[in-house]
C-alpha atoms as a PDB file:
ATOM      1  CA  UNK A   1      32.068  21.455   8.050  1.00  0.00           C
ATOM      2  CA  UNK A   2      33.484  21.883  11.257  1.00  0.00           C
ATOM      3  CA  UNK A   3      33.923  18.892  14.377  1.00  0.00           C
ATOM      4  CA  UNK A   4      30.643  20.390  15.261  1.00  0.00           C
ATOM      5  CA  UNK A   5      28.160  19.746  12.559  1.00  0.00           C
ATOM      6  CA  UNK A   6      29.922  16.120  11.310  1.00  0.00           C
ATOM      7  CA  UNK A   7      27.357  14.368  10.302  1.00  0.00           C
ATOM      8  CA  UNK A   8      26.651  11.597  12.850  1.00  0.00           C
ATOM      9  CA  UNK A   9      26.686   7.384  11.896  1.00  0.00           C
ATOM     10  CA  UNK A  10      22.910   7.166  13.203  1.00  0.00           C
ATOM     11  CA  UNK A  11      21.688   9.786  11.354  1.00  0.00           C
ATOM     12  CA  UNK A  12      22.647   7.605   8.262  1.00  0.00           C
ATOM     13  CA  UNK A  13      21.109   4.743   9.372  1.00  0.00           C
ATOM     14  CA  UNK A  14      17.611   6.608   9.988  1.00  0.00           C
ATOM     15  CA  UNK A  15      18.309   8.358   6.816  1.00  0.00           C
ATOM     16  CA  UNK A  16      17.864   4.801   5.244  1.00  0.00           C
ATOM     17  CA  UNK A  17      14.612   4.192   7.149  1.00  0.00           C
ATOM     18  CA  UNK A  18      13.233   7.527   6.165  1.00  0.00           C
ATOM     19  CA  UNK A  19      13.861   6.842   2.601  1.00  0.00           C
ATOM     20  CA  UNK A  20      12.275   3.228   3.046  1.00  0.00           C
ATOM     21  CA  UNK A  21       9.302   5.280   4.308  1.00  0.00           C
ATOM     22  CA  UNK A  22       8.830   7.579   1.605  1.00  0.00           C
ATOM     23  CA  UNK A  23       9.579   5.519  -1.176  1.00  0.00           C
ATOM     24  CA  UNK A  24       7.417   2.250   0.473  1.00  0.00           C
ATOM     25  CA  UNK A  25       4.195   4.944   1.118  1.00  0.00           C
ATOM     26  CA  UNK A  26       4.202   2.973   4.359  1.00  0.00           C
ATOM     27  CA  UNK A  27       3.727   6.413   6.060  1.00  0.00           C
ATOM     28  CA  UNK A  28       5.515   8.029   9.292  1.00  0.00           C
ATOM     29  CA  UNK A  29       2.899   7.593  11.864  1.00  0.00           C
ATOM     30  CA  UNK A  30       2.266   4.409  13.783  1.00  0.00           C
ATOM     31  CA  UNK A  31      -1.608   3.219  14.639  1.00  0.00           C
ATOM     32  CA  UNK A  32      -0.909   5.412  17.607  1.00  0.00           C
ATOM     33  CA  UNK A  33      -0.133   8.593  16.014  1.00  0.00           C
ATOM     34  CA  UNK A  34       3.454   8.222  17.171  1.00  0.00           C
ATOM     35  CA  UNK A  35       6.300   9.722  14.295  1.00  0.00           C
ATOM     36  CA  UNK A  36       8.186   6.410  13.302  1.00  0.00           C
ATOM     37  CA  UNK A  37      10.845   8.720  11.815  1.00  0.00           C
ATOM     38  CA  UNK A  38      13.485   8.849  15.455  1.00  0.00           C
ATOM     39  CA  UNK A  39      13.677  12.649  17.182  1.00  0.00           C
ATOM     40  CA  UNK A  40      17.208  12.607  16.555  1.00  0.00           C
ATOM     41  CA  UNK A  41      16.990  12.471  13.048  1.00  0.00           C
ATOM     42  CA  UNK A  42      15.132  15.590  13.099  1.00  0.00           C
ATOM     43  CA  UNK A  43      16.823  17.629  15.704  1.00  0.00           C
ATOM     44  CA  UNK A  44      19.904  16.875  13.176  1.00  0.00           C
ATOM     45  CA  UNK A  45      18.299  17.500  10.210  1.00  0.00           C
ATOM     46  CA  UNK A  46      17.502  20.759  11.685  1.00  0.00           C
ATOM     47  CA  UNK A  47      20.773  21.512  12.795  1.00  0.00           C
ATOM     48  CA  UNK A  48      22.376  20.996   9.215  1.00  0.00           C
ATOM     49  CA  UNK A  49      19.591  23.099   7.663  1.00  0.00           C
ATOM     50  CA  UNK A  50      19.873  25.706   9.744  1.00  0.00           C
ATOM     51  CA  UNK A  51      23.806  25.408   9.266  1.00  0.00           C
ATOM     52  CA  UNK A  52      23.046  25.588   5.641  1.00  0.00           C
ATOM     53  CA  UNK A  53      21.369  28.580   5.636  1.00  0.00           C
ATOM     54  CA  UNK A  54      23.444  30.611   7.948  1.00  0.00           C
ATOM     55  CA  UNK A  55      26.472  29.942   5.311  1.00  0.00           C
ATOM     56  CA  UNK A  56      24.051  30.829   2.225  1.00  0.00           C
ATOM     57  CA  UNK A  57      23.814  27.688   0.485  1.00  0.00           C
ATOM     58  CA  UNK A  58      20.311  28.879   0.318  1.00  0.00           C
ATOM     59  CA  UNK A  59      21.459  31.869  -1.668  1.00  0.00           C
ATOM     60  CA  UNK A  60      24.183  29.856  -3.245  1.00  0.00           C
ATOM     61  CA  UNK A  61      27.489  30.978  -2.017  1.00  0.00           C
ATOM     62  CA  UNK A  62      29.992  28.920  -3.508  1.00  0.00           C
ATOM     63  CA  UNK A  63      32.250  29.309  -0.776  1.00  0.00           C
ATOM     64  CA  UNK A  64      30.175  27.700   1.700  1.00  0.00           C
ATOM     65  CA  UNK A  65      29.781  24.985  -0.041  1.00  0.00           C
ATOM     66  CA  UNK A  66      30.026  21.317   2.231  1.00  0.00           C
ATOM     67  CA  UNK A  67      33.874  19.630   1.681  1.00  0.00           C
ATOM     68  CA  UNK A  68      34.158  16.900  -0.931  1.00  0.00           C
ATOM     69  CA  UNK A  69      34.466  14.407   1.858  1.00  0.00           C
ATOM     70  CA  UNK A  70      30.488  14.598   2.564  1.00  0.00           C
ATOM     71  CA  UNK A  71      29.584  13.799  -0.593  1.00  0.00           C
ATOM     72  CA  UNK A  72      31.935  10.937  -0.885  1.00  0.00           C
ATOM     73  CA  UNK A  73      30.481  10.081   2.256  1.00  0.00           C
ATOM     74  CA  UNK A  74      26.995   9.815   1.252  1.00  0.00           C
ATOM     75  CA  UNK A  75      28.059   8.648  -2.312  1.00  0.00           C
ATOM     76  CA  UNK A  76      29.556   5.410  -0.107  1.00  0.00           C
ATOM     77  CA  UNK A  77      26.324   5.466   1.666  1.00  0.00           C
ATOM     78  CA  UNK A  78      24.344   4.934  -0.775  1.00  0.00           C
ATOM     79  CA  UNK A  79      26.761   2.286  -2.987  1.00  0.00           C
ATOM     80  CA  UNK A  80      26.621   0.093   0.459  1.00  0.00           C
ATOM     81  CA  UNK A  81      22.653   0.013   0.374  1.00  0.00           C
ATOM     82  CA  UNK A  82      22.252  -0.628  -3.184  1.00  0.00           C
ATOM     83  CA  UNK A  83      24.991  -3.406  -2.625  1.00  0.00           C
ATOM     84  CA  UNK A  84      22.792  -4.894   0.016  1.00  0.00           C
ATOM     85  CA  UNK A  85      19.281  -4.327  -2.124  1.00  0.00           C
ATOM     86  CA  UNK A  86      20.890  -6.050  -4.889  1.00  0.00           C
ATOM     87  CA  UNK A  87      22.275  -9.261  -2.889  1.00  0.00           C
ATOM     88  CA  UNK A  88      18.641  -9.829  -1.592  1.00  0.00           C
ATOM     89  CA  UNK A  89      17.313  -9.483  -4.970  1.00  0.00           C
ATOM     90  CA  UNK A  90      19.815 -12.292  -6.011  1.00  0.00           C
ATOM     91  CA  UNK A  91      18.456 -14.685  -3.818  1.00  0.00           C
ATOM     92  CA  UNK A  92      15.032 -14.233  -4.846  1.00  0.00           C
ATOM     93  CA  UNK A  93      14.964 -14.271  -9.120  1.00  0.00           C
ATOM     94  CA  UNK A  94      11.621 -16.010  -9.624  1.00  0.00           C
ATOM     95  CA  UNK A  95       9.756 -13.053  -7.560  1.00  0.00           C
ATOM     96  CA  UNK A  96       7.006 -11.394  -9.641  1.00  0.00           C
ATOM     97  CA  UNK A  97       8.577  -7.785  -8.458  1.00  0.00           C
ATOM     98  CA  UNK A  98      10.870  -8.322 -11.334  1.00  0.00           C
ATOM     99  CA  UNK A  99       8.616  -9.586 -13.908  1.00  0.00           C
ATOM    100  CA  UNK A 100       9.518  -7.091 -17.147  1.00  0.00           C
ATOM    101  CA  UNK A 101       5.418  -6.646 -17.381  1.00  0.00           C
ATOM    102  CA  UNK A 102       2.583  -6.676 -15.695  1.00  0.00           C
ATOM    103  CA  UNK A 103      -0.775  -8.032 -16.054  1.00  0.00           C
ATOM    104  CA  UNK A 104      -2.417  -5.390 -17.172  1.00  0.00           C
ATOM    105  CA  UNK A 105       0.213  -3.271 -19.442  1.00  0.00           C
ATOM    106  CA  UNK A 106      -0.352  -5.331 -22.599  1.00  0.00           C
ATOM    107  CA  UNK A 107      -4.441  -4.273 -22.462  1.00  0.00           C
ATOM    108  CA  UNK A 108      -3.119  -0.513 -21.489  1.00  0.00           C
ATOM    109  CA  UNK A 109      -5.515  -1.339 -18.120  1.00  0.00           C
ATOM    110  CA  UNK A 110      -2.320  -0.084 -15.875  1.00  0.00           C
ATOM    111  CA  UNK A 111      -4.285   1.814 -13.321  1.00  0.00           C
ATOM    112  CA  UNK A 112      -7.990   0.395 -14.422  1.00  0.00           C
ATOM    113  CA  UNK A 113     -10.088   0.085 -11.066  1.00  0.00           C
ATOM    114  CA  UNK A 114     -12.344  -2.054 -12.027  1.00  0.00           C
ATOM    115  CA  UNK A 115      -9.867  -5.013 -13.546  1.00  0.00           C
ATOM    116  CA  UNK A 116      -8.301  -4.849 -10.677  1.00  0.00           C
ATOM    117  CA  UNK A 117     -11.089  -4.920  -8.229  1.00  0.00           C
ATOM    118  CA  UNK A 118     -12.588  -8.092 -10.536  1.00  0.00           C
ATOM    119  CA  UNK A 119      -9.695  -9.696 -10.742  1.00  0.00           C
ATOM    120  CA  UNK A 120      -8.825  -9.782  -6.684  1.00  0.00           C
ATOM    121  CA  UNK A 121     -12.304 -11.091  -6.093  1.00  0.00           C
ATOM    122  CA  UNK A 122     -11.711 -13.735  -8.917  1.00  0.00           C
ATOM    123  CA  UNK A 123      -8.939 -15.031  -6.931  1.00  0.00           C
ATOM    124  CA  UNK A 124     -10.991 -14.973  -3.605  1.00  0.00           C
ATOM    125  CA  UNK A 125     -13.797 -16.523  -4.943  1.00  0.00           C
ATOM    126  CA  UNK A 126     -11.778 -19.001  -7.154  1.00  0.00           C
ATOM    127  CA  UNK A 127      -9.382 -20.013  -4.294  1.00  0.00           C
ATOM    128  CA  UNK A 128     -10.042 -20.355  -0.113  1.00  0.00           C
ATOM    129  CA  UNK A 129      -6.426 -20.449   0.769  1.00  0.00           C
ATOM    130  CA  UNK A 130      -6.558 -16.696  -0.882  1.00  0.00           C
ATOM    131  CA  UNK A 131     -10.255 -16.008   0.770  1.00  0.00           C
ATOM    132  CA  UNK A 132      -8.774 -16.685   4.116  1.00  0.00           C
ATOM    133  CA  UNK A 133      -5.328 -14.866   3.644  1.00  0.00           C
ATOM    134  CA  UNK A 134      -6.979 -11.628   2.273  1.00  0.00           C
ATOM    135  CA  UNK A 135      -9.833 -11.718   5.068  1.00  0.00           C
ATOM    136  CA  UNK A 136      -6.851 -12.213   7.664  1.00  0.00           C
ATOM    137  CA  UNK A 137      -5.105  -9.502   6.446  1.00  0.00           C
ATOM    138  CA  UNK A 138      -8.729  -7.444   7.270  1.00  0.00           C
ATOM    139  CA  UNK A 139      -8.825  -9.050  10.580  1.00  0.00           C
ATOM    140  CA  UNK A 140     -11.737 -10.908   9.886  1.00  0.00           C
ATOM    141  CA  UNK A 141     -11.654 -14.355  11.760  1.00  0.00           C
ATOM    142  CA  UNK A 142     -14.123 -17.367  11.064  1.00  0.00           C
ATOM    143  CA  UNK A 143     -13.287 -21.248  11.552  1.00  0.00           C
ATOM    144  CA  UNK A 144     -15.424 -21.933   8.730  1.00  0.00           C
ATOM    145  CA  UNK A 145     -14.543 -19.625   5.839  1.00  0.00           C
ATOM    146  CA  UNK A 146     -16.072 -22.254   3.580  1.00  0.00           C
ATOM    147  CA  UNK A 147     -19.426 -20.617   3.669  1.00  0.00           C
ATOM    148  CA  UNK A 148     -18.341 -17.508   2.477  1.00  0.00           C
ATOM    149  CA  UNK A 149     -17.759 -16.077  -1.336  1.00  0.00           C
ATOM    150  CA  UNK A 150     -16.599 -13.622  -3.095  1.00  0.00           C
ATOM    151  CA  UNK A 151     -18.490 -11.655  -5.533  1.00  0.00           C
ATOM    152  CA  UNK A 152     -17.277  -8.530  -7.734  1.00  0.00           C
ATOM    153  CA  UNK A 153     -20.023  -5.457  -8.275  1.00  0.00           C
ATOM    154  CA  UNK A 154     -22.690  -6.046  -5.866  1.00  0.00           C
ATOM    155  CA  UNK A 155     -25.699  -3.531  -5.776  1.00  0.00           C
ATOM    156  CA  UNK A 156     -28.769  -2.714  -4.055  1.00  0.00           C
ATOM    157  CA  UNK A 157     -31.872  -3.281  -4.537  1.00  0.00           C
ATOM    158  CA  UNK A 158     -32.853   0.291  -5.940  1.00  0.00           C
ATOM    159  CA  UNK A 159     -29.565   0.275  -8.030  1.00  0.00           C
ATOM    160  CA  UNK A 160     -27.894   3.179  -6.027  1.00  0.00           C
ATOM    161  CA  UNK A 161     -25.196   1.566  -4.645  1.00  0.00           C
ATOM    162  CA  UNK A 162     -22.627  -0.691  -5.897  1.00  0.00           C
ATOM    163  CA  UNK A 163     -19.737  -2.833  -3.782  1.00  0.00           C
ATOM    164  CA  UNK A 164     -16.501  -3.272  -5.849  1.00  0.00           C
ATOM    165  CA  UNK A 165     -16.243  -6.158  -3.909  1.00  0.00           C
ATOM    166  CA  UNK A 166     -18.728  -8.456  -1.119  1.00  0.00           C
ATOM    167  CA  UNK A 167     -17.692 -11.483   0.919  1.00  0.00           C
ATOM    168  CA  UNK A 168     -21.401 -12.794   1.256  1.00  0.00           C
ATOM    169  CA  UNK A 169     -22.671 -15.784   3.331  1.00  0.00           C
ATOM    170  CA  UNK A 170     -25.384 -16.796   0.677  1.00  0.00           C
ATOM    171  CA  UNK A 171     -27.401 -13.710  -0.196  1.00  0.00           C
ATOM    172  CA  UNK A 172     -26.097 -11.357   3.213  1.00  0.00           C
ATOM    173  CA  UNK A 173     -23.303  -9.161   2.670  1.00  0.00           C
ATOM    174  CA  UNK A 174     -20.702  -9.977   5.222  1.00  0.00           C
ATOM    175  CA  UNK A 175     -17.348  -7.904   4.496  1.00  0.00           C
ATOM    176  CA  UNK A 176     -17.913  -5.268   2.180  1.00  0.00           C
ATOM    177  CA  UNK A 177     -15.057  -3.769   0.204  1.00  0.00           C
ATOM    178  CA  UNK A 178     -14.695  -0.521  -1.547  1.00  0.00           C
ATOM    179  CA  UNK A 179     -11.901   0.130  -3.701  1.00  0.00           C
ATOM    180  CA  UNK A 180      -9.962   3.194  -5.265  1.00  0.00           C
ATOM    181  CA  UNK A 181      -6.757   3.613  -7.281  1.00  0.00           C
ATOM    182  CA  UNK A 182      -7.195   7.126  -8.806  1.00  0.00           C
ATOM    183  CA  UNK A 183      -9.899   8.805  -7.689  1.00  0.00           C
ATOM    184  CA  UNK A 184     -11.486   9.648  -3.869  1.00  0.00           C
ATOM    185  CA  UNK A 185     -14.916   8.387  -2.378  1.00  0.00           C
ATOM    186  CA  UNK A 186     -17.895   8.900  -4.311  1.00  0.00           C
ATOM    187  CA  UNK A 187     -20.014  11.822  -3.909  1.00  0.00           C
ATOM    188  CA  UNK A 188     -23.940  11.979  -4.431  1.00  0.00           C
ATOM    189  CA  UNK A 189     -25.631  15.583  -5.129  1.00  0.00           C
ATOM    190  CA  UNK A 190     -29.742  14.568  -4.014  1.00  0.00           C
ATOM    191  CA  UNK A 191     -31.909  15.384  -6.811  1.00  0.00           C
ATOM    192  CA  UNK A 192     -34.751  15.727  -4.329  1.00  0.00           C
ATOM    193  CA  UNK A 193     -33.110  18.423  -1.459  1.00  0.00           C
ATOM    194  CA  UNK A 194     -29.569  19.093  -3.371  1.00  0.00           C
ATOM    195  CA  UNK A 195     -27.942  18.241  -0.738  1.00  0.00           C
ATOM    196  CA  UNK A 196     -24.417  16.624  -0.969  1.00  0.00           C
ATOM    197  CA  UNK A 197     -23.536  13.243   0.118  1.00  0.00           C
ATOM    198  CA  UNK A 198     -21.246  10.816   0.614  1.00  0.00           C
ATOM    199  CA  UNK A 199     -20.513   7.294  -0.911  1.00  0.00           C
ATOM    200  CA  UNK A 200     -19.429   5.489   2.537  1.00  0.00           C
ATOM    201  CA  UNK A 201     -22.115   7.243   4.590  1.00  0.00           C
ATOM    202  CA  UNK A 202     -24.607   6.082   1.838  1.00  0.00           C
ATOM    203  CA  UNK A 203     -23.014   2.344   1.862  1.00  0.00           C
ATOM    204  CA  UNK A 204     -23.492   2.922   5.823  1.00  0.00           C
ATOM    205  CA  UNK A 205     -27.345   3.120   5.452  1.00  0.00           C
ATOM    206  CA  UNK A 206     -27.979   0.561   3.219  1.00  0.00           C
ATOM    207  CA  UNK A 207     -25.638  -2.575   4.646  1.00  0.00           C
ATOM    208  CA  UNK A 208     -27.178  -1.119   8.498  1.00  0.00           C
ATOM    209  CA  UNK A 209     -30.761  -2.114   7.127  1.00  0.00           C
ATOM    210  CA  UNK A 210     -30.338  -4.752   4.505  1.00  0.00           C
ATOM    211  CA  UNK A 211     -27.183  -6.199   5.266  1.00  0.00           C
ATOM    212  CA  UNK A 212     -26.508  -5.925   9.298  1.00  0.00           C
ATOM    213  CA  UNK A 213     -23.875  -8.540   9.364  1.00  0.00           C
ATOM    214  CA  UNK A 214     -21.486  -6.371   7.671  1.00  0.00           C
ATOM    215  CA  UNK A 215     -20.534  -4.649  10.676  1.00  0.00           C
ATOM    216  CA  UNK A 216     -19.516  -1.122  11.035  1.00  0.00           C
ATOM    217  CA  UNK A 217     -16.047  -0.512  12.188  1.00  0.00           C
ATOM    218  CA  UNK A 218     -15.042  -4.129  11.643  1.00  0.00           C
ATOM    219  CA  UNK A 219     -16.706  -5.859   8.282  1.00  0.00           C
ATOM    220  CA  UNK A 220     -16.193  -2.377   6.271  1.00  0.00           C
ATOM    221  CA  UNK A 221     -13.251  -2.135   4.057  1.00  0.00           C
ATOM    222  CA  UNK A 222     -11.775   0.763   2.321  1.00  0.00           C
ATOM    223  CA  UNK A 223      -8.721  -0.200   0.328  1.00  0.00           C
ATOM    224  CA  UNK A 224      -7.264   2.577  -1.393  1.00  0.00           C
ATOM    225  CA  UNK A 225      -3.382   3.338  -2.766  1.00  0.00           C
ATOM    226  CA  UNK A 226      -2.524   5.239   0.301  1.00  0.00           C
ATOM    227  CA  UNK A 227      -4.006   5.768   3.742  1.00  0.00           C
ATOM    228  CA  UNK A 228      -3.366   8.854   4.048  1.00  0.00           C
ATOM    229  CA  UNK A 229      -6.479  10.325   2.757  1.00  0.00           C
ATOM    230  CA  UNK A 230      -9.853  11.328   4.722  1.00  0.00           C
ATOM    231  CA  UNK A 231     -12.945   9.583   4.412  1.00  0.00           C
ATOM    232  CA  UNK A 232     -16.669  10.543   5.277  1.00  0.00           C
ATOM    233  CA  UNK A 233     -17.665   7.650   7.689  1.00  0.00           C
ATOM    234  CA  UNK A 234     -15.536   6.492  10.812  1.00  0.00           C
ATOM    235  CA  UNK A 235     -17.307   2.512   9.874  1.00  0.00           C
ATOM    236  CA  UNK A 236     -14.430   1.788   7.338  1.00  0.00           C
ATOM    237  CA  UNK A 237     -10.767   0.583   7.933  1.00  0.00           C
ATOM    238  CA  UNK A 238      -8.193   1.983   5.248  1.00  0.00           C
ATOM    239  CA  UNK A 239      -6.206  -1.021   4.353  1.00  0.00           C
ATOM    240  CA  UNK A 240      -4.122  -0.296   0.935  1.00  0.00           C
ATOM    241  CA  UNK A 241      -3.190  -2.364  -2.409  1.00  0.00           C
ATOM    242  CA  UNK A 242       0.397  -2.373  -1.521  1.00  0.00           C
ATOM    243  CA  UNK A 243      -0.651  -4.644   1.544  1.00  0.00           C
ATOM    244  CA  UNK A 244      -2.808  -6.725  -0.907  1.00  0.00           C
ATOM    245  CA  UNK A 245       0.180  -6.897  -2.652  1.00  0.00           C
ATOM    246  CA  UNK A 246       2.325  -8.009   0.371  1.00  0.00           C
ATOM    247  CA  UNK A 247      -0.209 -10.250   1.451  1.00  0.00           C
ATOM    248  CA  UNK A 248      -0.121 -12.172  -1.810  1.00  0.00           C
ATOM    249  CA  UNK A 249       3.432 -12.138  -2.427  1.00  0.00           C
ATOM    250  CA  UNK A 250       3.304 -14.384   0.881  1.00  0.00           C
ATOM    251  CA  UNK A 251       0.766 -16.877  -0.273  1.00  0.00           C
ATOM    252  CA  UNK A 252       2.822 -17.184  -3.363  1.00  0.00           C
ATOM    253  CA  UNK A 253       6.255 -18.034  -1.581  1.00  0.00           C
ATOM    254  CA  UNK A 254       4.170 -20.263   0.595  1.00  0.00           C
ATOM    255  CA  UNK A 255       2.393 -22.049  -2.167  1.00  0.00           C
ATOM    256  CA  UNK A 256       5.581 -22.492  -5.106  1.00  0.00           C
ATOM    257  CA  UNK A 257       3.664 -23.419  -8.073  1.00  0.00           C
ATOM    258  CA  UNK A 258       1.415 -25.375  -6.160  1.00  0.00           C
ATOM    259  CA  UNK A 259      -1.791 -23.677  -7.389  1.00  0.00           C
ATOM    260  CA  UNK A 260      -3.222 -23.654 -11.136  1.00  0.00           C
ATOM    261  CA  UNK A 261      -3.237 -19.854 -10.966  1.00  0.00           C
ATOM    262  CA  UNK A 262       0.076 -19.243  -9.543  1.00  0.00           C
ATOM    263  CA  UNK A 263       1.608 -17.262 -12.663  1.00  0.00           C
ATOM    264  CA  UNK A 264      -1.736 -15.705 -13.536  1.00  0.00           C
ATOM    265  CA  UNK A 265      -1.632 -14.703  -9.710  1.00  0.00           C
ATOM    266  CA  UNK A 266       2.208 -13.651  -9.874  1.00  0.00           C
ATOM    267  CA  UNK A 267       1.438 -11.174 -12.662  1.00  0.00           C
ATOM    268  CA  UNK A 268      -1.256  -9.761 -11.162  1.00  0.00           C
ATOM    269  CA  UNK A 269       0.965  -8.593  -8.378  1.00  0.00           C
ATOM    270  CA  UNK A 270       3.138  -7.286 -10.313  1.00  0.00           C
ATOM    271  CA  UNK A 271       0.509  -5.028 -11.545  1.00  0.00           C
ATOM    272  CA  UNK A 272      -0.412  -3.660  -8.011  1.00  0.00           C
ATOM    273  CA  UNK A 273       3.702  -2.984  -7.789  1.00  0.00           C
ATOM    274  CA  UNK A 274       4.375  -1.722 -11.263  1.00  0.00           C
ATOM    275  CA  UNK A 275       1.663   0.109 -12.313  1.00  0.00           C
ATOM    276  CA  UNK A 276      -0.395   1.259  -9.003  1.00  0.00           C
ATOM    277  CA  UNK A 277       2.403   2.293  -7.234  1.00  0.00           C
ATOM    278  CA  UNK A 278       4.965   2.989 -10.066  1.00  0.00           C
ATOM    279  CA  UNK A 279       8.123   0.659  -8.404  1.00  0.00           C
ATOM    280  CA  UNK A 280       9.700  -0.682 -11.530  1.00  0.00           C
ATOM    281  CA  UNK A 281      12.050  -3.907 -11.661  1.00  0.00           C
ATOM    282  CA  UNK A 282      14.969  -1.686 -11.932  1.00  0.00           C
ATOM    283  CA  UNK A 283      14.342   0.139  -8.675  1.00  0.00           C
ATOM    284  CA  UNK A 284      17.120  -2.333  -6.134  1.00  0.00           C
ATOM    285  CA  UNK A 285      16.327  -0.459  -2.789  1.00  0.00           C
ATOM    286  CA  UNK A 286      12.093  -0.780  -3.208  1.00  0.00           C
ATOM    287  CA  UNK A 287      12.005  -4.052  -4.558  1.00  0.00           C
ATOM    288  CA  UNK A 288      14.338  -5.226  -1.898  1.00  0.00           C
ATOM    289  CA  UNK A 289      12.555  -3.671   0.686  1.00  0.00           C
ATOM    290  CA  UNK A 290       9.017  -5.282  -0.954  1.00  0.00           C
ATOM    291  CA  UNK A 291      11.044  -8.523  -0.656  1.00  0.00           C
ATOM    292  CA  UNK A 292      12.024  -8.052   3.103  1.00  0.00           C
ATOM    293  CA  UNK A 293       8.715  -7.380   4.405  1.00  0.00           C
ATOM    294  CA  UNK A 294       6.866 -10.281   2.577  1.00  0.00           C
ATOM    295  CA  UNK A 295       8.599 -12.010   5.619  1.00  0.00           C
ATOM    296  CA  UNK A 296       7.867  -9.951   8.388  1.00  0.00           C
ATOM    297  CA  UNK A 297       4.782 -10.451  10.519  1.00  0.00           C
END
């Protein structure tokens, strides 16, 4: 390559960000809509391509092809950020990110919806501390959380519709959470009109008339693997498992072996890591990256 198209030092430094974006499914777009990923990046990115392409690498031309410096240069890239994953994963050799199993894996219940959705509201209902971390995480407030439980498989009346999970303030629904791992919302084909509907706009109808505490746009939880999907009804926030995750992991380093469940709990999040999102033990720049956000706020 010529003076010209050297690659520059920030464009390895967002390089590392983008890859902590795509391999973390955190996604590239802020709550604003604003591309996390840095203009320069891109306007290099392009540059290089186009570079690329102009020489014939596309067409592989073996002449063209980039000096032996650049890939010693990215090889030493990448040795410096494994070096770096690896330290932090020193310091932390009790985390349940590098259990060698999961919860789940002995049953062959890896990526089992329903285990998982019973087991989280286990823990809620079993222990406040993880009632009021999980509802925090929702951005549901209350000064008295003691009031509330959780229950797994709630349904209606008319057994049409059935909550993975409820928070409930004796028989009222207050939060309502649905949950997916491997499949999309819920569709409904009317026997009476055949028309199609949705599962979220059906929740929507019954929690407006039988349970109006859970409130739209607020109380309405849909936690799926990545939130970049689309759902029917504008009512529900998209939170996902890998923030469950994240949100545990915290409790956890908060609460050492304080708690009866803390191991059962500890393997369990190692199923949302390992077998949800795929991130094995052996994978030094995710795990450390998992590690480093269980402490940021």
């Amino acid at each position: 390559m010529n003076e010209k198209n050297q690659i520059s030092e920030t464009f390895w430094e967002e390089l590392e960000e983008v890859y902590k974006l795509d391999i973390l499914g955190k996604g590239t777009f802020d709550k604003n809509g604003q591309n996390k990923i840095p203009e320069s990046f891109w306007n290099e990115l392009q540059e290089l391509y186009q570079l690329e392409e102009q020489n014939g690498v596309f067409g592989y031309n073996p002449e063209n092809e980039p000096e032996d410096s650049v890939f010693e240069e990215l090889e030493k890239f990448f040795d410096l950020i494994n070096t770096k994953a690896i330290a932090i994963i020193k310091e932390n050799p009790e985390s349940p990110l590098l259990y060698p199993f999961s919860l789940f894996r002995p049953m062959n219940r890896e990526r089992d919806e329903v285990h998982y959705t019973k087991t989280l509201a286990w823990f809620m209902n079993h222990n406040p501390e993880i009632l009021k971390e999980i509802l925090m995480l929702f951005k549901f407030n209350d000064d008295n959380l003691n009031k509330y439980h959780a229950e797994a498989e709630v349904w209606d009346n008319e057994q049409k519709n059935r909550l993975d999970i409820a928070v409930m303030a004796g028989d009222q629904i207050i939060v309502a959470i649905e949950a997916k791992i491997d499949s999309e919302e819920g569709k409904r084909i009317s026997k009476e009109n055949g028309e199609e509907t949705f599962q979220l706009e059906d929740y929507d109808e019954w929690l407006q008339v039988c349970h109006p505490k859970c409130e739209k746009e607020k109380n309405r939880i849909f936690l799926v693997v990545d939130k970049d999907i689309e759902i029917s009804s504008d009512n529900w926030k998209i939170f996902t498992w890998k923030e469950v995750a994240i949100t545990l992991l915290r409790f956890l380093e908060k609460n050492h072996l304080s708690h009866p469940e803390h191991h059962y709990l500890s393997f369990f999040v190692a199923s949302i890591i390992q077998d949800i999102y795929e991130i094995e033990p052996n994978n030094n720049f995710a795990i450390a990256n998992l590690i480093n956000m269980t402490r940021e706020k």
